[in-house]
N, C-alpha and C. Protein backbone atom coordinates (compact mmCIF):
# COMPACT_ATOMS: atom_id res chain seq x y z
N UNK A 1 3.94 19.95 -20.58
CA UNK A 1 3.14 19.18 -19.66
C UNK A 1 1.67 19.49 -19.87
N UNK A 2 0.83 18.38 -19.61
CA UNK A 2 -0.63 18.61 -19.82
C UNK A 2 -1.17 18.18 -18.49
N UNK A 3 -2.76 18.56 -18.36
CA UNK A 3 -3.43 17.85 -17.09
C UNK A 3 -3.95 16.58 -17.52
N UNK A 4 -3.97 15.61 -17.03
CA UNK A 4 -4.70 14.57 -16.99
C UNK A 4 -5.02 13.91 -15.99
N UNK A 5 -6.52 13.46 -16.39
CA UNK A 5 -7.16 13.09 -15.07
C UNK A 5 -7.33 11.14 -15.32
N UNK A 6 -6.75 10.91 -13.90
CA UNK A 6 -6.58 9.19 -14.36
C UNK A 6 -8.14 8.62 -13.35
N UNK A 7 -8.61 7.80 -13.74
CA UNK A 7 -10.03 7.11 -13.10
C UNK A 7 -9.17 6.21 -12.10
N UNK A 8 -10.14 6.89 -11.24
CA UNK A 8 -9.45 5.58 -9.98
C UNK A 8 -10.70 5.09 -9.31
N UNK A 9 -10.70 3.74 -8.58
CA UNK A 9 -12.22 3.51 -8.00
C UNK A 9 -11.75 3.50 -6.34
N UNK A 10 -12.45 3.68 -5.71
CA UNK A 10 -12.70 4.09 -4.29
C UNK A 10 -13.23 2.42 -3.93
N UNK A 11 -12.75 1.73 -3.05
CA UNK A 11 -13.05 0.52 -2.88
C UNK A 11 -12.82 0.11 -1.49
N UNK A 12 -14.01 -0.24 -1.12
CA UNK A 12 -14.55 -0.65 0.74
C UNK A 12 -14.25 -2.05 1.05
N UNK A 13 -14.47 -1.80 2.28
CA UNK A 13 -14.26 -3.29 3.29
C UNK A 13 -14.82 -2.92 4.32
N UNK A 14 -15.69 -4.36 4.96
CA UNK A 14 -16.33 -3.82 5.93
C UNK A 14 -15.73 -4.51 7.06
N UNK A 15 -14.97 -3.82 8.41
CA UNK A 15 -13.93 -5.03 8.91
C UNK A 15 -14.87 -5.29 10.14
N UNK A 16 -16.07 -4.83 10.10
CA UNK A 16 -16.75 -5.17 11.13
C UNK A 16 -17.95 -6.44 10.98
N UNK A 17 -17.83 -6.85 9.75
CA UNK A 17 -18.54 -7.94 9.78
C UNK A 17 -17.87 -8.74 9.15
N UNK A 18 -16.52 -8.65 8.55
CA UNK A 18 -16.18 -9.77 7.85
C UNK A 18 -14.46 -9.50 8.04
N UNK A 19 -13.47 -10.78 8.17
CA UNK A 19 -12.48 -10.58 8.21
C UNK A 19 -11.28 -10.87 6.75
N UNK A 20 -10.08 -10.79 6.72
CA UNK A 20 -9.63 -10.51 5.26
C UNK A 20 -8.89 -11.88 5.47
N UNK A 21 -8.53 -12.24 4.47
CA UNK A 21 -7.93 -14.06 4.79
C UNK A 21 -6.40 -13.66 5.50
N UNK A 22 -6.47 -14.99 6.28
CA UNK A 22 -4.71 -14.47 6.64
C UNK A 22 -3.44 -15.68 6.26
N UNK A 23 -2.96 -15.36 5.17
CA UNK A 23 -2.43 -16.18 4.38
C UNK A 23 -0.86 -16.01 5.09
N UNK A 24 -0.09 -17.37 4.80
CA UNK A 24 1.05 -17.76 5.67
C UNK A 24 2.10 -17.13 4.90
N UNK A 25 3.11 -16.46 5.72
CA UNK A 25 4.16 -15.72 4.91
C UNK A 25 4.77 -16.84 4.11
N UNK A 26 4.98 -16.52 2.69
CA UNK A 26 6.35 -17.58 2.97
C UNK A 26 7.51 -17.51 2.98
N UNK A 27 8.06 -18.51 2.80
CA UNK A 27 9.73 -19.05 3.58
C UNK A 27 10.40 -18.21 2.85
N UNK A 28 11.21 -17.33 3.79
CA UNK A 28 11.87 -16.15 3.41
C UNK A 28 11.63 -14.77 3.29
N UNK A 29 10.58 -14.61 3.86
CA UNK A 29 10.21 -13.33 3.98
C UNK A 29 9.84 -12.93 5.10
N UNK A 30 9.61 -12.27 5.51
CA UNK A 30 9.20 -11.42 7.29
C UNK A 30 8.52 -10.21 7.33
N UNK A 31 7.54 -10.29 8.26
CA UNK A 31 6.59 -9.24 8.00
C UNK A 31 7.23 -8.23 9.45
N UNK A 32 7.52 -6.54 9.47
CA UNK A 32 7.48 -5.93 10.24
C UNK A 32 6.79 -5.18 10.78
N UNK A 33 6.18 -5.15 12.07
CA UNK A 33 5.26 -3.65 12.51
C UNK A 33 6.10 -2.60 12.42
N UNK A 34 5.58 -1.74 12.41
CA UNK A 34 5.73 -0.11 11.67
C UNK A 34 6.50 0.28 13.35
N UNK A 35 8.24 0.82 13.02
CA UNK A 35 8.73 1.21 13.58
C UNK A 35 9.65 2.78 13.30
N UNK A 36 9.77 3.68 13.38
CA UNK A 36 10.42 4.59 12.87
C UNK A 36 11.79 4.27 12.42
N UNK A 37 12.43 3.48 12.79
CA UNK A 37 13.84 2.89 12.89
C UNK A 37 13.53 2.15 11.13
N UNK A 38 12.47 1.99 10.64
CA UNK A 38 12.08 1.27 9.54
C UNK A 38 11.89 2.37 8.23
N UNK A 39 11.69 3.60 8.68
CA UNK A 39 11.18 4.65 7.88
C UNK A 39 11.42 4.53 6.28
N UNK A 40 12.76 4.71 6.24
CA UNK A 40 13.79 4.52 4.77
C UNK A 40 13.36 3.28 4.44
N UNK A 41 13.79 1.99 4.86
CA UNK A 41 13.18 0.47 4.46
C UNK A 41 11.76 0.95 3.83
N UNK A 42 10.59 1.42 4.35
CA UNK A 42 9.38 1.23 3.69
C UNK A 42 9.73 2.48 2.54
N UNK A 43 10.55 3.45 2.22
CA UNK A 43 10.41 4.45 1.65
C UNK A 43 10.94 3.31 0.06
N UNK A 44 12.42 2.93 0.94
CA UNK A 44 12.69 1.92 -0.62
C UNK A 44 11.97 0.92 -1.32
N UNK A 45 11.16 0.20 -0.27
CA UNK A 45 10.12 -0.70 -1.04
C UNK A 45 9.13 0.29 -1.27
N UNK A 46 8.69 1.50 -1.48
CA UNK A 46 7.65 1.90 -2.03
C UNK A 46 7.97 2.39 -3.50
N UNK A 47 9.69 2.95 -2.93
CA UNK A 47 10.05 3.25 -4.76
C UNK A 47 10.31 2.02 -5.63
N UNK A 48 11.03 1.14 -5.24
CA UNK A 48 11.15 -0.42 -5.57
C UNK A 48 9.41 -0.79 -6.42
N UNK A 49 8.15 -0.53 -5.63
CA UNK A 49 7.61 -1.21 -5.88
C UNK A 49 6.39 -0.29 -7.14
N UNK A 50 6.75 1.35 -7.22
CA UNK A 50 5.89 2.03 -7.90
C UNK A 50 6.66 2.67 -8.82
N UNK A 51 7.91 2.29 -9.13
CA UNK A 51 8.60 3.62 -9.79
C UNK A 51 8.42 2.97 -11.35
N UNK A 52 8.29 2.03 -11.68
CA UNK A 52 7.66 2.10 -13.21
C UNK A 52 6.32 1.69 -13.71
N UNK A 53 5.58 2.11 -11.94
CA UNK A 53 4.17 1.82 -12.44
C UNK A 53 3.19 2.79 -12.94
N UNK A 54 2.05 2.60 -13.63
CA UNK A 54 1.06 3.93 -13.75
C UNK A 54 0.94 4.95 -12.87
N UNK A 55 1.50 4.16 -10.99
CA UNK A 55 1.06 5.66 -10.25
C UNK A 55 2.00 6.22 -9.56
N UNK A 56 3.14 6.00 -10.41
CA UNK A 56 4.41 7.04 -10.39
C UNK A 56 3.90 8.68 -11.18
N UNK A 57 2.98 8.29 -12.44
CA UNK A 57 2.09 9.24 -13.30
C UNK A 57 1.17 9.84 -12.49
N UNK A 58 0.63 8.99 -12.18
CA UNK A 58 -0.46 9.54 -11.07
C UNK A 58 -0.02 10.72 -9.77
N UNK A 59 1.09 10.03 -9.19
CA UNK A 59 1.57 10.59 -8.26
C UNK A 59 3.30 10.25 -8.37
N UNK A 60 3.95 11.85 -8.82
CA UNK A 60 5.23 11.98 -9.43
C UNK A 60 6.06 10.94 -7.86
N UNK A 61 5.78 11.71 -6.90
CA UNK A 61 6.52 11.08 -6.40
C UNK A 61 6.77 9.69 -5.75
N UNK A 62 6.20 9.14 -6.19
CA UNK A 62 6.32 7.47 -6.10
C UNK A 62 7.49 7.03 -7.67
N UNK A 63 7.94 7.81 -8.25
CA UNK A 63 9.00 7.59 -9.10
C UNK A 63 9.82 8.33 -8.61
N UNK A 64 10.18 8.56 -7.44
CA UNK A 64 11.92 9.12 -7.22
C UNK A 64 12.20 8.69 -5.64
N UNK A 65 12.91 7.90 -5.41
CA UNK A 65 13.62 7.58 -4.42
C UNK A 65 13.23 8.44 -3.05
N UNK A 66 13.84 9.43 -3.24
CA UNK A 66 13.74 10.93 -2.48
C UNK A 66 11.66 11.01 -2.12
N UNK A 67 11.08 11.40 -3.55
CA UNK A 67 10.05 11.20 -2.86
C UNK A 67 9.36 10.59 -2.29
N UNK A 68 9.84 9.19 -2.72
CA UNK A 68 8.76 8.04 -1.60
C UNK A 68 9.80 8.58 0.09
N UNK A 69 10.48 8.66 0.05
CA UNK A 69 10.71 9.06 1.40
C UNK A 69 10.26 10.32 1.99
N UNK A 70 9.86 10.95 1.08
CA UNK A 70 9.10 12.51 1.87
C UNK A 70 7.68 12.03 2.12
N UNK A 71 7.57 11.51 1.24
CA UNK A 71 6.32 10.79 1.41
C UNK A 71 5.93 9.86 2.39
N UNK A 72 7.05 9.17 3.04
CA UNK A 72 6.63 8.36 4.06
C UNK A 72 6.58 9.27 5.11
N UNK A 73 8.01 10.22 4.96
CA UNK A 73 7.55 11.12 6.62
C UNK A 73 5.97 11.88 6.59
N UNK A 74 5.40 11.94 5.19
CA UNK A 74 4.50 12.88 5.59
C UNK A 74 3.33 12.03 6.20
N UNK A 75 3.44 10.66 5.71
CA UNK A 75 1.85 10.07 6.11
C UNK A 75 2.41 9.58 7.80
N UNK A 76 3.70 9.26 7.97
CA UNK A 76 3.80 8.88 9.64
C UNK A 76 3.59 10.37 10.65
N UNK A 77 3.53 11.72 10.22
CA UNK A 77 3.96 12.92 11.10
C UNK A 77 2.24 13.13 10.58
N UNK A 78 1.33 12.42 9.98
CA UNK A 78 -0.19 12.91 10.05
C UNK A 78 -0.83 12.50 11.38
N UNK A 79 -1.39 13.78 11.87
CA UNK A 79 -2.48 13.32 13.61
C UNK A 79 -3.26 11.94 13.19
N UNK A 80 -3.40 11.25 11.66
CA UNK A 80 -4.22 10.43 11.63
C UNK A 80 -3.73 8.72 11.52
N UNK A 81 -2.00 9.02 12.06
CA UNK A 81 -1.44 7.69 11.42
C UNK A 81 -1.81 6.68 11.67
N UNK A 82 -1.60 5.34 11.49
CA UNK A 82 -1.80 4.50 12.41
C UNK A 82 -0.91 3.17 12.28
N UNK A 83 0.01 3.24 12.94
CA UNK A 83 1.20 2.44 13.03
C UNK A 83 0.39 1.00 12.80
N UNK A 84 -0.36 0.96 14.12
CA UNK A 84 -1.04 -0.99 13.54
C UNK A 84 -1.19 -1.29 12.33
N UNK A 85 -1.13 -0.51 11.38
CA UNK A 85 -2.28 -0.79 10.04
C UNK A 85 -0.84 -0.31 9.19
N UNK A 86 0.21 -0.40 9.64
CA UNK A 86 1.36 -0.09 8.70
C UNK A 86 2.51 -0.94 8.69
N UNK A 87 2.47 -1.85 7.89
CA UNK A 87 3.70 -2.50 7.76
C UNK A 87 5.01 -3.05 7.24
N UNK A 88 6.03 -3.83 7.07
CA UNK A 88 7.10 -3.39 5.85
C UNK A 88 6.89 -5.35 5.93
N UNK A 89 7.67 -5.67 4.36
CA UNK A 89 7.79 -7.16 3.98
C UNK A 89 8.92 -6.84 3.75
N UNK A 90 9.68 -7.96 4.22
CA UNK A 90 11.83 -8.25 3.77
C UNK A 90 11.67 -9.30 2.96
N UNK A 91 12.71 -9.73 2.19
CA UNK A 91 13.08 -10.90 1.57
C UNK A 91 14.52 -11.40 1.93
N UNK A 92 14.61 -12.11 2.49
CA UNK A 92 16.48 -12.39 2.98
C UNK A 92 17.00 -13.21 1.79
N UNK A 93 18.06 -12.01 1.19
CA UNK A 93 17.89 -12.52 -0.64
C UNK A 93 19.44 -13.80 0.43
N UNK A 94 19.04 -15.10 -0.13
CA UNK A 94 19.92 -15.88 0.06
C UNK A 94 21.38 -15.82 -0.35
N UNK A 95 21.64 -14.83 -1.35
CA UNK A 95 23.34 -14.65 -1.73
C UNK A 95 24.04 -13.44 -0.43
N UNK A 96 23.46 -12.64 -0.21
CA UNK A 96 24.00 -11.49 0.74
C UNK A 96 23.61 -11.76 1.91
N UNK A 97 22.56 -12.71 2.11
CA UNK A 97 22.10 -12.56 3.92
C UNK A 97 21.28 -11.22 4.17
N UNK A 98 21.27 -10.46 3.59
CA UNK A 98 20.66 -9.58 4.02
C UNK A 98 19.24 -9.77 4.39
N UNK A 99 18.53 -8.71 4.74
CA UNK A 99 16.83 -8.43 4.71
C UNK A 99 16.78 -7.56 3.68
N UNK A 100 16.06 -7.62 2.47
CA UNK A 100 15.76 -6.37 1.65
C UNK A 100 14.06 -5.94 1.55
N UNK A 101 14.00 -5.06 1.43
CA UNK A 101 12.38 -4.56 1.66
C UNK A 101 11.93 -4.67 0.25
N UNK A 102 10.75 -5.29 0.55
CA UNK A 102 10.29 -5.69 -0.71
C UNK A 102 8.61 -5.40 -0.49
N UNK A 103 7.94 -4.90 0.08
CA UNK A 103 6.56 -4.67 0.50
C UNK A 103 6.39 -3.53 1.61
N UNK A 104 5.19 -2.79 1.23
CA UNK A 104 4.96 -1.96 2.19
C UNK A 104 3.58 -1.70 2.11
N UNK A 105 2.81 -1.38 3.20
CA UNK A 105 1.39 -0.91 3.25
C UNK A 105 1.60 0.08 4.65
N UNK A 106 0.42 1.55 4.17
CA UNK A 106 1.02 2.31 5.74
C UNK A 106 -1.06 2.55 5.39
N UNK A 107 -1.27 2.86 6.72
CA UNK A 107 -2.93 3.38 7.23
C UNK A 107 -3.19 4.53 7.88
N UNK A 108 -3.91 5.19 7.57
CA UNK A 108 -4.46 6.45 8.16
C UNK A 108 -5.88 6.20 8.52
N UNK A 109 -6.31 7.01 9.60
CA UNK A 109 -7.66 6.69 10.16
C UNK A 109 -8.23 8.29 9.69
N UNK A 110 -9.08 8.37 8.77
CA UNK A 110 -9.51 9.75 8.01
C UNK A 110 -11.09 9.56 7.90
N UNK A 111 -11.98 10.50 8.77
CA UNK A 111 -13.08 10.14 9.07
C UNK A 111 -14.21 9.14 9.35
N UNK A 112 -12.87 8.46 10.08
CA UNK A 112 -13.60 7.20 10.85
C UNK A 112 -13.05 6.14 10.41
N UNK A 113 -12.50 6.17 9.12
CA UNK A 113 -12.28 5.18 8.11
C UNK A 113 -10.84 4.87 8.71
N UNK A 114 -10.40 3.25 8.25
CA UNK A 114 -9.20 3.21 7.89
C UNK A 114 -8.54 3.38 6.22
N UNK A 115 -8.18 4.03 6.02
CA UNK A 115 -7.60 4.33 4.77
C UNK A 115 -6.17 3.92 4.50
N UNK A 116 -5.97 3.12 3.65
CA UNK A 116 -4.73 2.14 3.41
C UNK A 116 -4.27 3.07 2.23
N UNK A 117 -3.08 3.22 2.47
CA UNK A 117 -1.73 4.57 1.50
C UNK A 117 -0.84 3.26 1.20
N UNK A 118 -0.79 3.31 -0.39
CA UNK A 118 0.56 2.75 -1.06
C UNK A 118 0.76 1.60 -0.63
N UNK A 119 0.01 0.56 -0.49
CA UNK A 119 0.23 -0.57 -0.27
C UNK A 119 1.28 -1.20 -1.60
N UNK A 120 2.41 -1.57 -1.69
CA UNK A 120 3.24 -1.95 -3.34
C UNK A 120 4.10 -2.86 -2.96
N UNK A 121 4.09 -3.81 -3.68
CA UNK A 121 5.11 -5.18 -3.25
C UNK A 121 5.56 -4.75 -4.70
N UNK A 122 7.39 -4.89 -4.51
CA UNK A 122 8.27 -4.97 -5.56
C UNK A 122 7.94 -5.94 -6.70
N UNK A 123 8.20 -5.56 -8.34
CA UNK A 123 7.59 -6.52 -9.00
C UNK A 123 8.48 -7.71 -9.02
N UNK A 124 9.59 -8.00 -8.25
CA UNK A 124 10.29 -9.05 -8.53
C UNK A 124 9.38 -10.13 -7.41
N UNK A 125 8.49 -9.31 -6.42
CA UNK A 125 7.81 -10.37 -5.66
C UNK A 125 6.53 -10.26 -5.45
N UNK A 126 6.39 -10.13 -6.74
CA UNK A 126 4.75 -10.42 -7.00
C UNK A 126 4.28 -11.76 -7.08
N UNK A 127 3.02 -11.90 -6.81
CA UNK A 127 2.49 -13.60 -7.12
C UNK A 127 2.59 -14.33 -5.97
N UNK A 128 3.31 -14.10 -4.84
CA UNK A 128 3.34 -15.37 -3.56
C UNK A 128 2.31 -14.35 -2.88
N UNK A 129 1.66 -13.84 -2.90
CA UNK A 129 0.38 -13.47 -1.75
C UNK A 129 1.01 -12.38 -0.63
N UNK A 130 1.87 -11.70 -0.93
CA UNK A 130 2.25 -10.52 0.06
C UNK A 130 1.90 -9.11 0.20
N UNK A 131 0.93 -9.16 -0.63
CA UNK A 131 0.00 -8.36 -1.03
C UNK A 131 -1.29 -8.05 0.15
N UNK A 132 -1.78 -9.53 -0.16
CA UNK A 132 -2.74 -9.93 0.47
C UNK A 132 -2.63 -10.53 2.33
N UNK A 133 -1.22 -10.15 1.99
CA UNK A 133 -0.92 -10.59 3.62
C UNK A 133 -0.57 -9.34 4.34
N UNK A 134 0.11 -8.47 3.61
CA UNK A 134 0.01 -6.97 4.08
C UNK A 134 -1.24 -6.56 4.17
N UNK A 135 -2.84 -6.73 3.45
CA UNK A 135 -3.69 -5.87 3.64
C UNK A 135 -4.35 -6.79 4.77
N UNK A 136 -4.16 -8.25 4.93
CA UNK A 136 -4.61 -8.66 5.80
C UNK A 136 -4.38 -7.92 7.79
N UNK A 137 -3.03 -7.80 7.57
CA UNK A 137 -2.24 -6.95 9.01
C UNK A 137 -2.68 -5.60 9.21
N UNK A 138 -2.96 -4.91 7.93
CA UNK A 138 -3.82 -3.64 8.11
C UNK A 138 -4.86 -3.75 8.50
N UNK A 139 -5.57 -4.53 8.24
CA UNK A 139 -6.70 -4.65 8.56
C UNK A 139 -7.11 -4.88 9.76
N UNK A 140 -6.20 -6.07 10.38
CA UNK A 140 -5.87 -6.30 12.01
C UNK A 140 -5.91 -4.80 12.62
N UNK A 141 -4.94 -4.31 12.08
CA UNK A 141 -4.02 -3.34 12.98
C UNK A 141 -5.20 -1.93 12.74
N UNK A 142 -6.01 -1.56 11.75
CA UNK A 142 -7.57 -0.52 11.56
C UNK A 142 -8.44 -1.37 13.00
N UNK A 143 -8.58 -2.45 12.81
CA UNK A 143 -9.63 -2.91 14.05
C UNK A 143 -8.66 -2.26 15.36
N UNK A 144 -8.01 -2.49 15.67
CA UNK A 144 -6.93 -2.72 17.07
C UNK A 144 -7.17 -1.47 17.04
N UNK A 145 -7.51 -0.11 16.23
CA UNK A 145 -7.57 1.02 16.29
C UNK A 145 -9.01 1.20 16.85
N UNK A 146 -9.58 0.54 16.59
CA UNK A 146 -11.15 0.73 16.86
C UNK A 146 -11.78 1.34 15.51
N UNK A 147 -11.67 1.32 14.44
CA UNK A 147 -11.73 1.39 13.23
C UNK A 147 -12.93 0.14 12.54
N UNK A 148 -13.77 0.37 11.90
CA UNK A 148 -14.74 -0.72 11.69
C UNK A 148 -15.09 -0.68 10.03
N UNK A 149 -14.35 0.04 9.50
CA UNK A 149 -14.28 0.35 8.04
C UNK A 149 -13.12 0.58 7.38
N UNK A 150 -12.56 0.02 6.20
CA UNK A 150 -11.26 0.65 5.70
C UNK A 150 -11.81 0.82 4.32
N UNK A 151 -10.54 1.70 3.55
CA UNK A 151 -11.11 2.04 1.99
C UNK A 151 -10.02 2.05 1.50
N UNK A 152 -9.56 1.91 0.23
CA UNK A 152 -8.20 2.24 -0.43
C UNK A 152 -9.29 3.33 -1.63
N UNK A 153 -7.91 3.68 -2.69
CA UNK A 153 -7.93 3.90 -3.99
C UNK A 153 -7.27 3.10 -4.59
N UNK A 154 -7.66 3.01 -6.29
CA UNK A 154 -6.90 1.91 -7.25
C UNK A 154 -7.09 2.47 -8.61
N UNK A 155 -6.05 2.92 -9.40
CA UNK A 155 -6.41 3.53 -10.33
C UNK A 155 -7.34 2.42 -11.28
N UNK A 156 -7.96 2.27 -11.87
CA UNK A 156 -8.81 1.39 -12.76
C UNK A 156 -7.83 0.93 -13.38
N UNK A 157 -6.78 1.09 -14.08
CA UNK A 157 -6.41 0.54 -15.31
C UNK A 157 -5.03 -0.59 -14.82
N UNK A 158 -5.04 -0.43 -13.16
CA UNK A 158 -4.11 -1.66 -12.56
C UNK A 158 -4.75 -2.68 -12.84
N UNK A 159 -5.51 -3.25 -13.28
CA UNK A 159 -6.37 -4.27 -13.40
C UNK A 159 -5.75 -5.52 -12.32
N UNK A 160 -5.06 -5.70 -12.01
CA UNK A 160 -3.81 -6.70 -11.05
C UNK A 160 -4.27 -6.84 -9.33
N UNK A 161 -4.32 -5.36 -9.45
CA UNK A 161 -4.73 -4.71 -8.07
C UNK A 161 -6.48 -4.96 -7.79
N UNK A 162 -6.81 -4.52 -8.65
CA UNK A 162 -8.44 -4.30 -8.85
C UNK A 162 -8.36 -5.99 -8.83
N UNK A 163 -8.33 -7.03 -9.03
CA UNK A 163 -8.61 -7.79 -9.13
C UNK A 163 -7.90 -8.60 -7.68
N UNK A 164 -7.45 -8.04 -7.20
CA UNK A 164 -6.75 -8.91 -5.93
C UNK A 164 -7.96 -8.19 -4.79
N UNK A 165 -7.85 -6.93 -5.01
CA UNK A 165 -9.10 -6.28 -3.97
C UNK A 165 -10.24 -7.23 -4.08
N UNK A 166 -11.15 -7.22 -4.96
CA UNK A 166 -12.13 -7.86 -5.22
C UNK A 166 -12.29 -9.39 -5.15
N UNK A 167 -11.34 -10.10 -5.11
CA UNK A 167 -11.05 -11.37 -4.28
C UNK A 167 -10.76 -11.27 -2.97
N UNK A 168 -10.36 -10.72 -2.16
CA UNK A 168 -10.69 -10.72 -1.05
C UNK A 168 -11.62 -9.76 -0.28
N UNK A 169 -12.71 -9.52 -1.14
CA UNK A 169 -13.87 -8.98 -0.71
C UNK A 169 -14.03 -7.23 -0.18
N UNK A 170 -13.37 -6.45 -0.85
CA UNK A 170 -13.53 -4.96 -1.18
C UNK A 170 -14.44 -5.05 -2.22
N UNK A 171 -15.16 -4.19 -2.55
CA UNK A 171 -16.20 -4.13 -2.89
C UNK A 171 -15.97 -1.92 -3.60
N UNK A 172 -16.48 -2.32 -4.89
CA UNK A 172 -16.18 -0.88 -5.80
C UNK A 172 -17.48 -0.08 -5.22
N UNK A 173 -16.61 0.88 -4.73
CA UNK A 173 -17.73 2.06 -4.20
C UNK A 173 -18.50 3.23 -5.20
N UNK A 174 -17.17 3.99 -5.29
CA UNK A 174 -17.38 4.59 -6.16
C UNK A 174 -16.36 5.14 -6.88
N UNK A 175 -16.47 5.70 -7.89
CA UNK A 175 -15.09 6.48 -9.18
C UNK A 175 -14.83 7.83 -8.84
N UNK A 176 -13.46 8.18 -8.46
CA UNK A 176 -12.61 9.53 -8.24
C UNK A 176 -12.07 9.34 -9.60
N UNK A 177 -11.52 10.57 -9.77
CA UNK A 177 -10.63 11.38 -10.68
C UNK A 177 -10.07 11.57 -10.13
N UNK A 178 -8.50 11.78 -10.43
CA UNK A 178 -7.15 11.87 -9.97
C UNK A 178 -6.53 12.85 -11.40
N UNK A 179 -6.25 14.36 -10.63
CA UNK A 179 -5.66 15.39 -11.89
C UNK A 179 -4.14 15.15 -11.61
N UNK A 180 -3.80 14.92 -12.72
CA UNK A 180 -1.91 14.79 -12.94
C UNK A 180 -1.64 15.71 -14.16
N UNK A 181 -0.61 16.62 -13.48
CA UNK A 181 0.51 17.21 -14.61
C UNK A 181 1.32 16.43 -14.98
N UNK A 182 1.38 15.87 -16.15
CA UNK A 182 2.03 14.62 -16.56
C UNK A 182 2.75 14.95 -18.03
N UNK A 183 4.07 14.81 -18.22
CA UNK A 183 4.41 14.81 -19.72
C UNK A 183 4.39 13.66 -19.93
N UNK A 184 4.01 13.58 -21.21
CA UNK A 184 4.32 12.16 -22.54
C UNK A 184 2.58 11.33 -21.55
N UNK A 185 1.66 11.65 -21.52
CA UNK A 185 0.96 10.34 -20.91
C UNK A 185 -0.25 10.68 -21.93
């Protein structure tokens, strides 16, 4: 294993002067507020939606099942959570009836800021705007906090991501480094 450090950009929104578009779910999908009864659901759409991406590398545990779920208890059991600004996307796959989780975005309020954690829509449902409809509800749900600023991270080389931020008006702040013990990268 070696260290490597991945470029990520630090990227703002200002929710106090401008709002994020609020685009219509579509047919077949359902957006949930952040309930504990949901915990596992957002843990599987987070592994669903990062486990063969760059920031499974970045951050091991967004490639193992197990850890996106330690991972969810740890950001809901933070003094800084914030349920409004956290939400899960279903898809009711038409052969089973079911609901399957296919999106997740969770928020923390970390010096004033709202700070958006792991926002990842599964790649089988990429492209219909659920992306942009999850950061839209965070965004709701940072104001409803009394929150007047939010920020994510994005590693640079998502280019997908970086480019969906910046259409709906986040704005590149500034460049972090992100150190990973990483084999083969």
């Amino acid at each position: 294993m070696g260290l490597t450090y991945f470029k990520r950009f630090r990227m703002e929104f200002d929710l106090a002067n401008a709002a994020l578009p609020a685009p219509l779910v579509p047919p077949g999908y359902e957006l949930l507020p952040y309930s504990s009864e949901l915990l596992r659901q957002h843990a599987n759409a987070k592994f669903q939606s990062f486990r063969s991406e760059l920031d499974a590398n970045v951050f091991p545990c967004l490639g193992r099942r197990d850890g996106c779920l330690r991972l969810m208890r740890e950001i809901t059991s933070r003094a800084g959570f914030v349920p409004e600004a956290t939400w899960l996307c279903r898809f009711r796959n038409p052969e089973s009836g079911r609901p399957e989780p296919v999106g997740t975005i969770q928020g923390l309020e970390v010096e004033g800021w709202g700070a958006v954690q792991n926002l990842g829509i599964d790649p089988a449902h990429r492209g219909r705007g659920l992306g942009s409809i999850l950061l839209s509800r965070a965004a709701d749900g940072f104001r409803a906090a009394g929150l007047r600023r939010m920020h994510l991270e994005v590693t640079t080389d998502n280019s997908a991501a970086v480019r969906l931020y910046e259409r709906i008006g986040f704005r590149k702040a500034k460049v972090v480094y992100k150190a990973a013990d990483v084999a083969g990268v």
